[in-house]
Protein backbone atom coordinates (compact mmCIF):
# COMPACT_ATOMS: atom_id res chain seq x y z
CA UNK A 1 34.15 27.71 10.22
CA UNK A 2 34.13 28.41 14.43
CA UNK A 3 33.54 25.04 16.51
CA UNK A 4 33.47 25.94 19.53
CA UNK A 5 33.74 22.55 21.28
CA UNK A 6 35.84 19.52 20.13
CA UNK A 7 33.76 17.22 18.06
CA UNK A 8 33.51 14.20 16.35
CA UNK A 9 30.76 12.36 13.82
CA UNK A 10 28.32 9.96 16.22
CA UNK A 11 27.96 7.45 14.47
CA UNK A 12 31.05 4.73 13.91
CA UNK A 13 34.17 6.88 15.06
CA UNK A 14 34.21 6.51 18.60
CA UNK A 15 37.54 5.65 19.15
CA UNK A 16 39.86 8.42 16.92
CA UNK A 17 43.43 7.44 17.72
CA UNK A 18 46.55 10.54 18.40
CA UNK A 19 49.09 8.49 16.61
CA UNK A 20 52.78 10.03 16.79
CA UNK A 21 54.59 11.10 13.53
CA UNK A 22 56.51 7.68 13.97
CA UNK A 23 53.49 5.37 14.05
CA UNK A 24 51.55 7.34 11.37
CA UNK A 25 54.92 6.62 9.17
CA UNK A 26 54.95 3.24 9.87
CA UNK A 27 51.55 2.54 9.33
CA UNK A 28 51.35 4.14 5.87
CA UNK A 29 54.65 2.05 5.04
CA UNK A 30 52.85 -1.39 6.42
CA UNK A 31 48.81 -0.19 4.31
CA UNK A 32 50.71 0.44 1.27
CA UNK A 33 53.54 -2.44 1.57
CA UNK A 34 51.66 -4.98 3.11
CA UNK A 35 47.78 -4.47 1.42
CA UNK A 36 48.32 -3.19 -1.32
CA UNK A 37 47.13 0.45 -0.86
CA UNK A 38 48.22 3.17 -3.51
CA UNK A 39 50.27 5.44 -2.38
CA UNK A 40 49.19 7.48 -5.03
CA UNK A 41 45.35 7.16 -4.18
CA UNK A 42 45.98 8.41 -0.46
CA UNK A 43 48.32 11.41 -1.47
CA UNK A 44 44.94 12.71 -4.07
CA UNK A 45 42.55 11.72 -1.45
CA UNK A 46 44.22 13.69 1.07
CA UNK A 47 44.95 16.47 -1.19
CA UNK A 48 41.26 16.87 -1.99
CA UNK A 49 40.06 16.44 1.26
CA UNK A 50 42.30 19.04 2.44
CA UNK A 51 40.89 21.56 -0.22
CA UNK A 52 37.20 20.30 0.36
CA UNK A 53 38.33 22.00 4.12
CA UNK A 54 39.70 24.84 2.79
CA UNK A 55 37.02 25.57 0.26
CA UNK A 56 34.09 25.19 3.44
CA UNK A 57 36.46 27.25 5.76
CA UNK A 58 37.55 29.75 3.19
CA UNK A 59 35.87 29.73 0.13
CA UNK A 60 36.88 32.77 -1.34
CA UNK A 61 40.34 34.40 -1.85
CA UNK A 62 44.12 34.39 -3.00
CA UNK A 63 46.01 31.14 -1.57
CA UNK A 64 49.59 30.37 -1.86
CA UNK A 65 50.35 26.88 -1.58
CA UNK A 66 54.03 26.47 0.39
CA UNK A 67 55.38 23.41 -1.42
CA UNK A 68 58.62 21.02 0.34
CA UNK A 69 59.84 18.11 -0.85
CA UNK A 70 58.29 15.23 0.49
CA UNK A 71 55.23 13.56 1.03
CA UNK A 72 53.58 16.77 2.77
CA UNK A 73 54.42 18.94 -0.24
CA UNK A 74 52.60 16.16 -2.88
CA UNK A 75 49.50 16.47 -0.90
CA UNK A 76 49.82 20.11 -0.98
CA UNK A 77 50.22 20.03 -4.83
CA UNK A 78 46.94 18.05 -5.19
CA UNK A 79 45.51 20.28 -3.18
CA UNK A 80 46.75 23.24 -5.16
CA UNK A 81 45.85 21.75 -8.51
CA UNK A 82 41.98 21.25 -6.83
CA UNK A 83 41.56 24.23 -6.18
CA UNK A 84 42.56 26.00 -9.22
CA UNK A 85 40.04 23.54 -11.06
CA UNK A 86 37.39 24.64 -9.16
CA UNK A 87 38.38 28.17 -9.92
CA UNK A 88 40.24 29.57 -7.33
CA UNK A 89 43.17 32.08 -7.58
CA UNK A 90 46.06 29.45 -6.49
CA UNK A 91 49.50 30.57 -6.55
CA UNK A 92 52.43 27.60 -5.60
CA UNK A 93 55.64 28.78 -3.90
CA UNK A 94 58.26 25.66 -4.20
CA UNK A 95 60.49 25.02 -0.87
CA UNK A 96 62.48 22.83 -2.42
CA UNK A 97 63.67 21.20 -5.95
CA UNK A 98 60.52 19.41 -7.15
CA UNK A 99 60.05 20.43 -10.63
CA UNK A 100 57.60 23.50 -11.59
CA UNK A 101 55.63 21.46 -14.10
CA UNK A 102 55.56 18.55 -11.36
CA UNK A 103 53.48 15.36 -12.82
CA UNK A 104 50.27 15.79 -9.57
CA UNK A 105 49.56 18.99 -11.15
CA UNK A 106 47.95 17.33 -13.85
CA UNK A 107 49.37 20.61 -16.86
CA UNK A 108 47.04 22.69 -14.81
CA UNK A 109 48.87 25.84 -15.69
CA UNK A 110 49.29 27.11 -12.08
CA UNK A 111 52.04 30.29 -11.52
CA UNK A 112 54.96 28.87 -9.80
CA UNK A 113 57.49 30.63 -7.72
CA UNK A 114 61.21 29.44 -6.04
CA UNK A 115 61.84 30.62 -2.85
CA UNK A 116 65.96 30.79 -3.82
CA UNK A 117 64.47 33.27 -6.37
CA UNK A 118 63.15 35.57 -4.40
CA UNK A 119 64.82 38.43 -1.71
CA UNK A 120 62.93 38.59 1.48
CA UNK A 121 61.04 41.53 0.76
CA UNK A 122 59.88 39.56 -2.60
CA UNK A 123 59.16 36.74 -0.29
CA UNK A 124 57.23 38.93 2.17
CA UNK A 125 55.35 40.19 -0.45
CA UNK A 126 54.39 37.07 -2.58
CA UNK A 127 52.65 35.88 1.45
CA UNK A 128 51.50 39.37 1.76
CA UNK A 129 48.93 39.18 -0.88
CA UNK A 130 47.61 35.66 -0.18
CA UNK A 131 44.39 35.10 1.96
CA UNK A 132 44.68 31.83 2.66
CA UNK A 133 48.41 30.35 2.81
CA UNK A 134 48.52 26.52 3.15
CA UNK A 135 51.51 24.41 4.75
CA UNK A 136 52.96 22.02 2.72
CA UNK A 137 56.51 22.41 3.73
CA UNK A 138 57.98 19.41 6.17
CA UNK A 139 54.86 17.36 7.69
CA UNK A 140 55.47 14.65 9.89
CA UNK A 141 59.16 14.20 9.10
CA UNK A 142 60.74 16.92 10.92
CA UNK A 143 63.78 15.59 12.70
CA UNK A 144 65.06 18.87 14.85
CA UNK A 145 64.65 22.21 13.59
CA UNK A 146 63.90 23.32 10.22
CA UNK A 147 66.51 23.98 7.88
CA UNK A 148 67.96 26.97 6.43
CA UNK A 149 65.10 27.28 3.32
CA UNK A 150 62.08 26.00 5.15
CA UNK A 151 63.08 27.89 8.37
CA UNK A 152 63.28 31.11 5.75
CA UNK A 153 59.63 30.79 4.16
CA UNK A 154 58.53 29.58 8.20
CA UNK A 155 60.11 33.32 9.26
CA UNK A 156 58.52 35.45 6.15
CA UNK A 157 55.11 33.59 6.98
CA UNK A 158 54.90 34.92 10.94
CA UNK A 159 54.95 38.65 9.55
CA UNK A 160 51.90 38.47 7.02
CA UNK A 161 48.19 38.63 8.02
CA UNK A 162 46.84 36.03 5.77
CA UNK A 163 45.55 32.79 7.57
CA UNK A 164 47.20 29.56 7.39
CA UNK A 165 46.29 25.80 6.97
CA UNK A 166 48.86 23.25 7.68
CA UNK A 167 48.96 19.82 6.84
CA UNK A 168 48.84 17.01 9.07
CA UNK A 169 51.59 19.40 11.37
CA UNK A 170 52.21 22.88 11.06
CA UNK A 171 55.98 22.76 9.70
CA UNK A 172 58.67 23.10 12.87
CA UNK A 173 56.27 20.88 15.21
CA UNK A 174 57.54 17.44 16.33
CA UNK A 175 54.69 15.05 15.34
CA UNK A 176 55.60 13.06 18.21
CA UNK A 177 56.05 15.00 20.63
CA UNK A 178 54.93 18.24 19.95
CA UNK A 179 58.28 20.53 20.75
CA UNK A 180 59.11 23.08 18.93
CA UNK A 181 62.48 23.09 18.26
CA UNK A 182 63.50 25.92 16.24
CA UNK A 183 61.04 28.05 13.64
CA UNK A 184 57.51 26.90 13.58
CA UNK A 185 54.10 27.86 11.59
CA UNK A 186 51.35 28.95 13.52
CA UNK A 187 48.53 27.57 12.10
CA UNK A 188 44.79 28.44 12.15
CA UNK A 189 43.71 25.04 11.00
CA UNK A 190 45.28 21.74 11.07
CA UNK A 191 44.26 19.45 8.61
CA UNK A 192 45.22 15.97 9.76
CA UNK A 193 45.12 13.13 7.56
CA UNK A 194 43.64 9.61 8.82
CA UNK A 195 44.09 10.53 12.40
CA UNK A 196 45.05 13.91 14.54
CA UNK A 197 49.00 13.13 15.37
CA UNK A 198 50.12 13.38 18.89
CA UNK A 199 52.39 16.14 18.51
CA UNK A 200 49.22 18.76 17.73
CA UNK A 201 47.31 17.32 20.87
CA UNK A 202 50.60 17.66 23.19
CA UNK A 203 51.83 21.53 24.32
CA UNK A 204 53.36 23.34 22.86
CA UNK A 205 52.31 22.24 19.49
CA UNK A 206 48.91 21.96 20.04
CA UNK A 207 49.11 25.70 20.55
CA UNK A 208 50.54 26.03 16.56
CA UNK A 209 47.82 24.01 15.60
CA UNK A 210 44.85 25.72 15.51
CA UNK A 211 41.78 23.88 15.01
CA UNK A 212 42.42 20.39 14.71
CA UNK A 213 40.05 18.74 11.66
CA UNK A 214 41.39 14.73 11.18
CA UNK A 215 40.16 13.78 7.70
CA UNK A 216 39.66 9.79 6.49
CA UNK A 217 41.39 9.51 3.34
CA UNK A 218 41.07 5.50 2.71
CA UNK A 219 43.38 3.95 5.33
CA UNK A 220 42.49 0.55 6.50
CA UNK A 221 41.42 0.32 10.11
CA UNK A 222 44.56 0.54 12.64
CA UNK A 223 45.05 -2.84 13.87
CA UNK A 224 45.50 -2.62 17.84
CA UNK A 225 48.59 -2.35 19.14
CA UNK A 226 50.25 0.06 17.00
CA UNK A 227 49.24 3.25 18.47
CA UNK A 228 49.53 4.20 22.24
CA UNK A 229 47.40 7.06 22.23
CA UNK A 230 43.75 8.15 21.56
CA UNK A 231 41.57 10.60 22.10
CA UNK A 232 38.37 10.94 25.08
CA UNK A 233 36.32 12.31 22.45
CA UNK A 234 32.27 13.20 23.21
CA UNK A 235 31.64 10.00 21.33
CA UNK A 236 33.85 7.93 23.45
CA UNK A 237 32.94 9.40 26.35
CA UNK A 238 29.05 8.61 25.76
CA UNK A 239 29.65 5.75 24.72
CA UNK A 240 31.17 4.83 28.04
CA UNK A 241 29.41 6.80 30.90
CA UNK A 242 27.26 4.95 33.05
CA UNK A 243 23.11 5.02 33.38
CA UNK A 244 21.05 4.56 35.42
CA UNK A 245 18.18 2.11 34.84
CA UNK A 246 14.68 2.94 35.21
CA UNK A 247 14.10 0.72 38.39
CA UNK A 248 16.98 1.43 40.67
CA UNK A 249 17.97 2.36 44.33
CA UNK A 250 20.67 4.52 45.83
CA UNK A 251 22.96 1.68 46.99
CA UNK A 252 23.06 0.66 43.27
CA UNK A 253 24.20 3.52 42.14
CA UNK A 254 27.88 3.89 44.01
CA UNK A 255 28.52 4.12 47.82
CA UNK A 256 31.54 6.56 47.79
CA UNK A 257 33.39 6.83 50.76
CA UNK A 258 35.26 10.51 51.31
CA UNK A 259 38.01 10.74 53.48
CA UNK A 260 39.52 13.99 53.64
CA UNK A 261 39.16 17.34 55.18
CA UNK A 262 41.91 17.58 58.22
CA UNK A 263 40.81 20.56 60.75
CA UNK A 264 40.73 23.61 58.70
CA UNK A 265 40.27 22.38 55.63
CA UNK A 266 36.46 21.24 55.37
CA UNK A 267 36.74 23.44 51.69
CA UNK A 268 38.29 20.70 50.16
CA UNK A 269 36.34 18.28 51.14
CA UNK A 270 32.95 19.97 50.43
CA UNK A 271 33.92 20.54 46.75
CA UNK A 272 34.33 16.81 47.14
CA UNK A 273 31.51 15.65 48.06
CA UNK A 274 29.17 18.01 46.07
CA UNK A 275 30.74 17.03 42.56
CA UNK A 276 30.68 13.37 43.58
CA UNK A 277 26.73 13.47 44.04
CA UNK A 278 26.71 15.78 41.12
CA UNK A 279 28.30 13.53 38.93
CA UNK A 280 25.71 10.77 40.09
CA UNK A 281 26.59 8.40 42.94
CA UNK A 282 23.78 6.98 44.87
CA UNK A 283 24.93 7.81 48.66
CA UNK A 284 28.34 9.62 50.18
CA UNK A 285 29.73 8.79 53.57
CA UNK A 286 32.92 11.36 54.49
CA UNK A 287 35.10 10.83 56.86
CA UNK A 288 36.93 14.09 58.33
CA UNK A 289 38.02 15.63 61.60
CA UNK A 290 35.34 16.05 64.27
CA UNK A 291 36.04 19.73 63.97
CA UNK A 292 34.97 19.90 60.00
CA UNK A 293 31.29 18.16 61.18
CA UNK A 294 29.42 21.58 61.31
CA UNK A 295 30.37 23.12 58.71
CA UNK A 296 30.28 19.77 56.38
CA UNK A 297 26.84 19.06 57.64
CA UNK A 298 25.74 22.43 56.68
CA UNK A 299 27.18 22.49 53.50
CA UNK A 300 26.53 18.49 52.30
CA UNK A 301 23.54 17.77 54.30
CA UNK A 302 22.93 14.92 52.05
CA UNK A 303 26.64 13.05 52.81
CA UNK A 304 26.46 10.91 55.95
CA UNK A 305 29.29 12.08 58.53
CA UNK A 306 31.90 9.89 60.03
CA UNK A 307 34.25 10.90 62.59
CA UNK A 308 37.85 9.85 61.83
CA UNK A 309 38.45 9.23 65.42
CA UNK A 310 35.56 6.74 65.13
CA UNK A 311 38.11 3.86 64.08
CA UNK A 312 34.84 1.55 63.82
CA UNK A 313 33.09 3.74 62.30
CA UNK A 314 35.68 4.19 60.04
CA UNK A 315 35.64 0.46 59.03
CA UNK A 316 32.08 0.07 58.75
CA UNK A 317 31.91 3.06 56.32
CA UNK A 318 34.71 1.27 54.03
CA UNK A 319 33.15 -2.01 54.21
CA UNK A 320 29.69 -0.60 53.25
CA UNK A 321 31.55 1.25 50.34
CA UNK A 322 31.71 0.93 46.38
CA UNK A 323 34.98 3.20 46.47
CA UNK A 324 37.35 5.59 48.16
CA UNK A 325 38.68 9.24 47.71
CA UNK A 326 41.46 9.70 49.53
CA UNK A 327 44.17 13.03 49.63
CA UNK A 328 42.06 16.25 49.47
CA UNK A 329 42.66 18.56 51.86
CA UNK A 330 43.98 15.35 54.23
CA UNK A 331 47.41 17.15 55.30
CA UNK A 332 50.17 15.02 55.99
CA UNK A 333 50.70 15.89 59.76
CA UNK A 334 49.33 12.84 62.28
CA UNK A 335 45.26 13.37 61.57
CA UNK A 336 45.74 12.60 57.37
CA UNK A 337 48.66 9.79 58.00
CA UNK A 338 46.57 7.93 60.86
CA UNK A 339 43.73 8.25 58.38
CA UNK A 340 45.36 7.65 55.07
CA UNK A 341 47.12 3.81 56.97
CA UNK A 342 43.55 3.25 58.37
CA UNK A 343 41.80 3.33 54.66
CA UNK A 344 45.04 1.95 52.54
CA UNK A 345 45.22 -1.38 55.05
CA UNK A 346 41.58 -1.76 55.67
CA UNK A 347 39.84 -1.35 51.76
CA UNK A 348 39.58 -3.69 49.79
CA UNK A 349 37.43 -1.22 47.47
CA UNK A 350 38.72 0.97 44.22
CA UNK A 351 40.46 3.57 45.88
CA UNK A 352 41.67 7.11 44.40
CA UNK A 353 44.97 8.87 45.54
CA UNK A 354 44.61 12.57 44.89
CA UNK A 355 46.96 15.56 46.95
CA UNK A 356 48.01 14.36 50.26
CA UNK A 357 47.96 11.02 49.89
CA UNK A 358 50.26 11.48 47.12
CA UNK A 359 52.69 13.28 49.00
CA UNK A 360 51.90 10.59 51.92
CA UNK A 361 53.02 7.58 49.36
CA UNK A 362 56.20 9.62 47.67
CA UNK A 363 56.97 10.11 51.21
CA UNK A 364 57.37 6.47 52.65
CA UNK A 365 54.61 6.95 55.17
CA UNK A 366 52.39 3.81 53.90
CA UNK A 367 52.55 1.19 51.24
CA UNK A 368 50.09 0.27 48.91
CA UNK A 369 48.95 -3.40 49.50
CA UNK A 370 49.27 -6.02 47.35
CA UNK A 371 46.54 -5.99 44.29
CA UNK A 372 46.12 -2.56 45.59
CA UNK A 373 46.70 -0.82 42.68
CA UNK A 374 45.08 -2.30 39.66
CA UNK A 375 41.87 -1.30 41.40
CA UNK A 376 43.42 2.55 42.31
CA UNK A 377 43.63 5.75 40.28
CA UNK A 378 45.81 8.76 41.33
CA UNK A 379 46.06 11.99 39.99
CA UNK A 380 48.95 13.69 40.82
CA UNK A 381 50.00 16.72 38.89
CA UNK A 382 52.91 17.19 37.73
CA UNK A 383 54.63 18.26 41.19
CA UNK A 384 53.40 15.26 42.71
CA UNK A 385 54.40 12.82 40.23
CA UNK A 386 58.42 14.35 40.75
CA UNK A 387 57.72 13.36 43.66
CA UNK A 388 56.50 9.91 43.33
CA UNK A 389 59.45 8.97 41.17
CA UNK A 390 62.32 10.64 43.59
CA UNK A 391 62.55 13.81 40.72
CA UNK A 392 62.12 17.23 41.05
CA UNK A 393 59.71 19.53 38.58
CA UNK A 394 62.93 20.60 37.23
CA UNK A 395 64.48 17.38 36.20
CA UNK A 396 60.95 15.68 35.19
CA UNK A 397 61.19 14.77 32.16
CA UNK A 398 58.96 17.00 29.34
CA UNK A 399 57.56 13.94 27.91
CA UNK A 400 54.38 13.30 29.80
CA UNK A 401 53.16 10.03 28.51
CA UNK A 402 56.67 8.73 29.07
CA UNK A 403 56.11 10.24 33.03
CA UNK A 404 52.85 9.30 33.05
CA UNK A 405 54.36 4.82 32.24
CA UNK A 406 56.82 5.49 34.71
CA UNK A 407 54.24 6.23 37.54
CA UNK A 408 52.56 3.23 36.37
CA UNK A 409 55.38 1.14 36.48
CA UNK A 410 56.65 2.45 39.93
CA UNK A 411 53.08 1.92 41.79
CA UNK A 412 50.98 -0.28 39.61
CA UNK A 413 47.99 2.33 39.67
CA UNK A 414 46.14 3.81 36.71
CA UNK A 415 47.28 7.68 36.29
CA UNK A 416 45.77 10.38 35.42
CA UNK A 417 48.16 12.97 34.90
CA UNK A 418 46.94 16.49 35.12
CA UNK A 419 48.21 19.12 32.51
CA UNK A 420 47.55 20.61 28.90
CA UNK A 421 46.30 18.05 27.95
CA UNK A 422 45.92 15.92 31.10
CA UNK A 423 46.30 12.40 30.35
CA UNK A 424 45.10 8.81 31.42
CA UNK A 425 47.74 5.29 31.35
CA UNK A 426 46.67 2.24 32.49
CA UNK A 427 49.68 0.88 31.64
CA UNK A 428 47.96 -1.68 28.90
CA UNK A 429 45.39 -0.34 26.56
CA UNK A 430 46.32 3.22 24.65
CA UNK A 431 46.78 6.29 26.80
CA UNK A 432 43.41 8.25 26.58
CA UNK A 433 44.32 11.82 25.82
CA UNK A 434 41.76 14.55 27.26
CA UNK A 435 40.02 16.54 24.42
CA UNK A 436 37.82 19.04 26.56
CA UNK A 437 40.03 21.03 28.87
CA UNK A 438 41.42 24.79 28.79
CA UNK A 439 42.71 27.41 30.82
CA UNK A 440 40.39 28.08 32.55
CA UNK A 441 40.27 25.13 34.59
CA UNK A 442 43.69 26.42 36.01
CA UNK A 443 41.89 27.41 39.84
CA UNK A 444 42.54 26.39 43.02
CA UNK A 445 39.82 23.63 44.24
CA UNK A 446 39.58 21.88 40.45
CA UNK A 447 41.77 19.16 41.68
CA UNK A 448 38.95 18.19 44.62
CA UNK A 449 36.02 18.78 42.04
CA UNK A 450 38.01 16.20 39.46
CA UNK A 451 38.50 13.97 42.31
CA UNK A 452 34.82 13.93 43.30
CA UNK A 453 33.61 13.09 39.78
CA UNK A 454 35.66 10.31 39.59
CA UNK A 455 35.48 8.94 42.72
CA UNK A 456 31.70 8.81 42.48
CA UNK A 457 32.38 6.96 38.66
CA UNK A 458 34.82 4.27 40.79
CA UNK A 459 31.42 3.79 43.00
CA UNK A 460 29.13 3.32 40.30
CA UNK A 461 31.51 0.45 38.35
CA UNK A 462 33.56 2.58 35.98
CA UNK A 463 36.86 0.81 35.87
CA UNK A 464 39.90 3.33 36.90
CA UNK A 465 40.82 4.18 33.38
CA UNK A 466 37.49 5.19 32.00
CA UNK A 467 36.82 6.75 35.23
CA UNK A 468 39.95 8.80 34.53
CA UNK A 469 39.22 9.71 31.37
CA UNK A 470 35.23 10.37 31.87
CA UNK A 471 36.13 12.51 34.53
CA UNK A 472 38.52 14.97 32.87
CA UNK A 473 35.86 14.63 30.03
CA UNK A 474 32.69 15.80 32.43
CA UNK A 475 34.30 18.39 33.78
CA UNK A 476 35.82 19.99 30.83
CA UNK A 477 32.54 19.58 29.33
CA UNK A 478 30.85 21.31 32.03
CA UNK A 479 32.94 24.12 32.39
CA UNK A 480 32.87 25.28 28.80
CA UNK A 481 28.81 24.95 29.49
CA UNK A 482 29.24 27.18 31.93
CA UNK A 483 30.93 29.64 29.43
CA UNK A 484 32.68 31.60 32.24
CA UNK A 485 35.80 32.07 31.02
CA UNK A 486 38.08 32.94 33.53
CA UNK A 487 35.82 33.67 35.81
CA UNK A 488 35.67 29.94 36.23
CA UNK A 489 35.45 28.70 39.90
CA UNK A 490 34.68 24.39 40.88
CA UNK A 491 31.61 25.30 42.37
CA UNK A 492 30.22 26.19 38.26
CA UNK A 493 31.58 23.34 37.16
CA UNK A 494 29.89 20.81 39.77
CA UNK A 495 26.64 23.25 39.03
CA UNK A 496 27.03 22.54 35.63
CA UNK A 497 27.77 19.09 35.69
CA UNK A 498 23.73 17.60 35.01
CA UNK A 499 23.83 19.33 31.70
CA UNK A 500 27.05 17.36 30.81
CA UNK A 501 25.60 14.16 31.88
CA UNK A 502 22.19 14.61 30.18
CA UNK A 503 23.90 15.15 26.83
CA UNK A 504 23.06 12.45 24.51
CA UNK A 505 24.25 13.58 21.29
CA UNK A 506 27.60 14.29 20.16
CA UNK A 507 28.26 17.60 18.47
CA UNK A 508 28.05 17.85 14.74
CA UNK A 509 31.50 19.35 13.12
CA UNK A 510 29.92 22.46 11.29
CA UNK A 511 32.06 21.67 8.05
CA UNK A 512 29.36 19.15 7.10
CA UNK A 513 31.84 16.76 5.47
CA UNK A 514 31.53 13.33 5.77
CA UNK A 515 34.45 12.42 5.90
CA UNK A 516 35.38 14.53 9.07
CA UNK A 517 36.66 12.12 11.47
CA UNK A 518 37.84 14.48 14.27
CA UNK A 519 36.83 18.57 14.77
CA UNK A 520 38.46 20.35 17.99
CA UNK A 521 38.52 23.90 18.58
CA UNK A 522 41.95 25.46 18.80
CA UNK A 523 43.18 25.27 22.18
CA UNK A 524 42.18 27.91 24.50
């Protein structure tokens, strides 16, 4: 088992919802209160599911099944009991007081330990000779760290070599909101049950998760409303991008309007400008200092110049546009503010804040107009948004969809958030969570690239949240293309960028189960 990219089935599962440990709780109470739904049924369906994984992953060797008390530790049993009917050496290590001859074992005559009955070298070595250990200790109802027993086994477990597969949330990981408060598992797979929970998406428990495989085991659907997160999965994402039809003209595909690129800093805006035709708009008009003209019109031959001390030109070039970049490489001395008021007053088009702008706004030096920003998307990272909400990085607080409301509340913009992962809010519909990034986005100029993309997906109709989202998506999805690693500069990732967009298929999870929902590589 070694997906590479994130993936998801094509067909029917679009939309795979990040549900917190809190939700996923509630929901099970309200399917199995409300309709009817066995509790029972969904604890052996995800128990076999679970081993199905295991068997396709791993389908040879010792596994010791770490047992707790609750809900996590009856799926783990099932899956235990599975196994050894299908002939696997299964050994059961109980974290808690369940009984050894516990009724979901079905008198399959399994070998049970107790972890109070064993020293820690006897605990060491029952781990050491496993191949496979699975995680069935706390699940989604850890409240603070582990305790003294669970925090014991979580301890022995970080010394052995055998790999591990936790269910629905490697044991010590907040489900919601993915701290790690104390002791924690680090997984190599996460089986998730019914839907990945937020707390593996979010640092720093996505980093304890491992690969991420969300399994259906017979929920209903999720009514709307009761989740505020989901996932920009390939499927969503194609399912959303904009085409082009087959009789068409540049004006119909997205008149972008640049405005960046104070003297010095024509860098910026090139990396612009080249991702936003890359990503598909039909026509680019930039507006930078006369100084940047040379080396822009050398470099973007195909973007129309304007002159930011053209004022008319200036407003011609907005009113003839589909959208507006705004912020990268700007500055915020008198050439980026005189530009930023000129563009903020006189659009009435989508507009995206990005770098200096940002700082521009946090500082007082314009206002957005009225109605202004349910047609804008920013992007600050997370320097910029202390800044737009009067904080420092130091007393921002760590949970990022809870920054990323705030910023909507404060400016009444969609926000795309950068950071691992970054993160879109629109303030109503669920907070799309990025699936594609990685480290090795982390490189000065990424920021402009982003901005580019979607600035030219503002031109061609996208509203500001999916352009958010599709965004992050393309250019995650070109950069791991690109396959260089660190070596990773914007320039591969605009270069890249047609191969992203001509994809048509989503890829296949290579378990080959069909009841895969969700299959994402383990964060890298």
């Amino acid at each position: 088992m070694g997906a590479s990219d994130p993936a998801i089935r094509p067909a029917g599962s679009e939309r795979v919802l990040a549900p917190s440990g809190h939700e996923a709780a509630s929901f099970d109470r309200w399917a199995i209160e409300a309709l009817g739904v066995p509790q029972a049924v969904l604890m052996e369906n995800a128990g076999r599911c679970a081993a199905h994984v295991l068997q396709r992953w791993q389908p040879s060797g010792r596994v010791v099944v770490l047992v707790g008390s609750g809900n996590n530790g009856g799926d783990a049993l099932v899956l235990a009991r599975t196994l050894a009917a299908w002939g696997r050496s299964v050994r059961i290590l109980l974290a808690s007081d369940r009984p050894a001859d516990d009724p979901l074992l079905h008198a399959w005559p399994i070998p049970v330990d107790r972890d109070s009955d064993l020293n820690a070298s006897g605990l060491r070595g029952l781990l050491d000779a496993a191949d496979v250990v699975v995680d069935g200790l706390l699940g989604t109802g850890l409240a603070g760290p582990p305790r003294d027993r669970s925090s014991r086994v979580i301890d022995a477990l970080t010394s052995t070599s055998a790999l591990v597969m936790a269910l629905d949330v490697p044991s010590g990981v907040d489900s919601d909101s993915g701290d790690v408060p104390g002791a924690a598992v680090q997984a190599d797979v996460t089986v998730a049950f019914g839907a990945p929970k937020l707390g593996t998406i979010l640092h720093p428990g996505r980093m304890h998760a491992g690969r991420v495989v969300a399994v259906d085991i017979g929920f209903p659907p999720w009514p709307d409303g009761r989740v505020r997160a989901e996932l920009a999965t390939p499927a969503w994402a194609l399912a959303h991008l904009p085409r082009r039809g087959g009789a068409t003209h540049k004006n119909a595909e997205g008149r972008l309007l640049v405005v960046s690129g104070a003297p010095g800093m024509a860098g910026a805006t090139v990396l612009t400008v080249r991702a936003a035709f890359a990503a598909g708009t039909g026509l680019v008009r930039v507006c930078s200092a006369p100084e940047n003209r040379e080396i822009l019109q050398a470099a973007v031959p195909e973007a129309m110049f304007v002159s930011a001390e053209d004022g008319d030109a200036l407003e011609q070039a907005m009113v003839a546009s589909d959208a507006a970049v705004l912020g990268p490489g700007l500055g915020t001395e008198a050439f980026g503010l005189e530009a930023a008021r000129r563009v903020i007053t006189g659009s009435s088009a989508p507009l995206l804040l990005d770098a200096d702008a940002l700082n521009l706004l946090a500082a007082g030096a314009f206002e957005l107009p009225a109605g202004a920003g349910g047609r804008s998307l920013m992007t600050p990272h997370p320097g910029e948004a202390a800044r737009l909400l009067d904080l420092t990085t130091a007393t921002l607080p760590t949970d990022r969809l809870g920054v990323a409301r705030s910023l909507v509340e404060r400016w009444g913009c969609t926000v795309l958030l950068k950071g691992a992962p970054s993160l879109v809010d629109s303030g109503q519909d669920p907070v799309l969570l990025d699936t594609q990034s990685s480290s090795d986005l982390a490189v000065a100029g990424m920021g402009d690239t982003l901005s580019g993309i979607c600035g030219a997906l503002l031109a061609r109709g996208c509203p500001a949240r999916e352009a958010g989202a599709l965004g992050l998506y393309l250019s995650g999805r070109a950069a791991r293309i690109a396959g260089r690693g660190v070596s990773l500069t914007p320039s591969d990732v605009v270069r890249w960028l047609h191969v992203a967009l001509r994809e048509d298929t989503v890829p296949m999870s290579d378990l080959e189960l069909p009841f895969v929902l969700f299959d994402a590589a383990p964060a890298d």
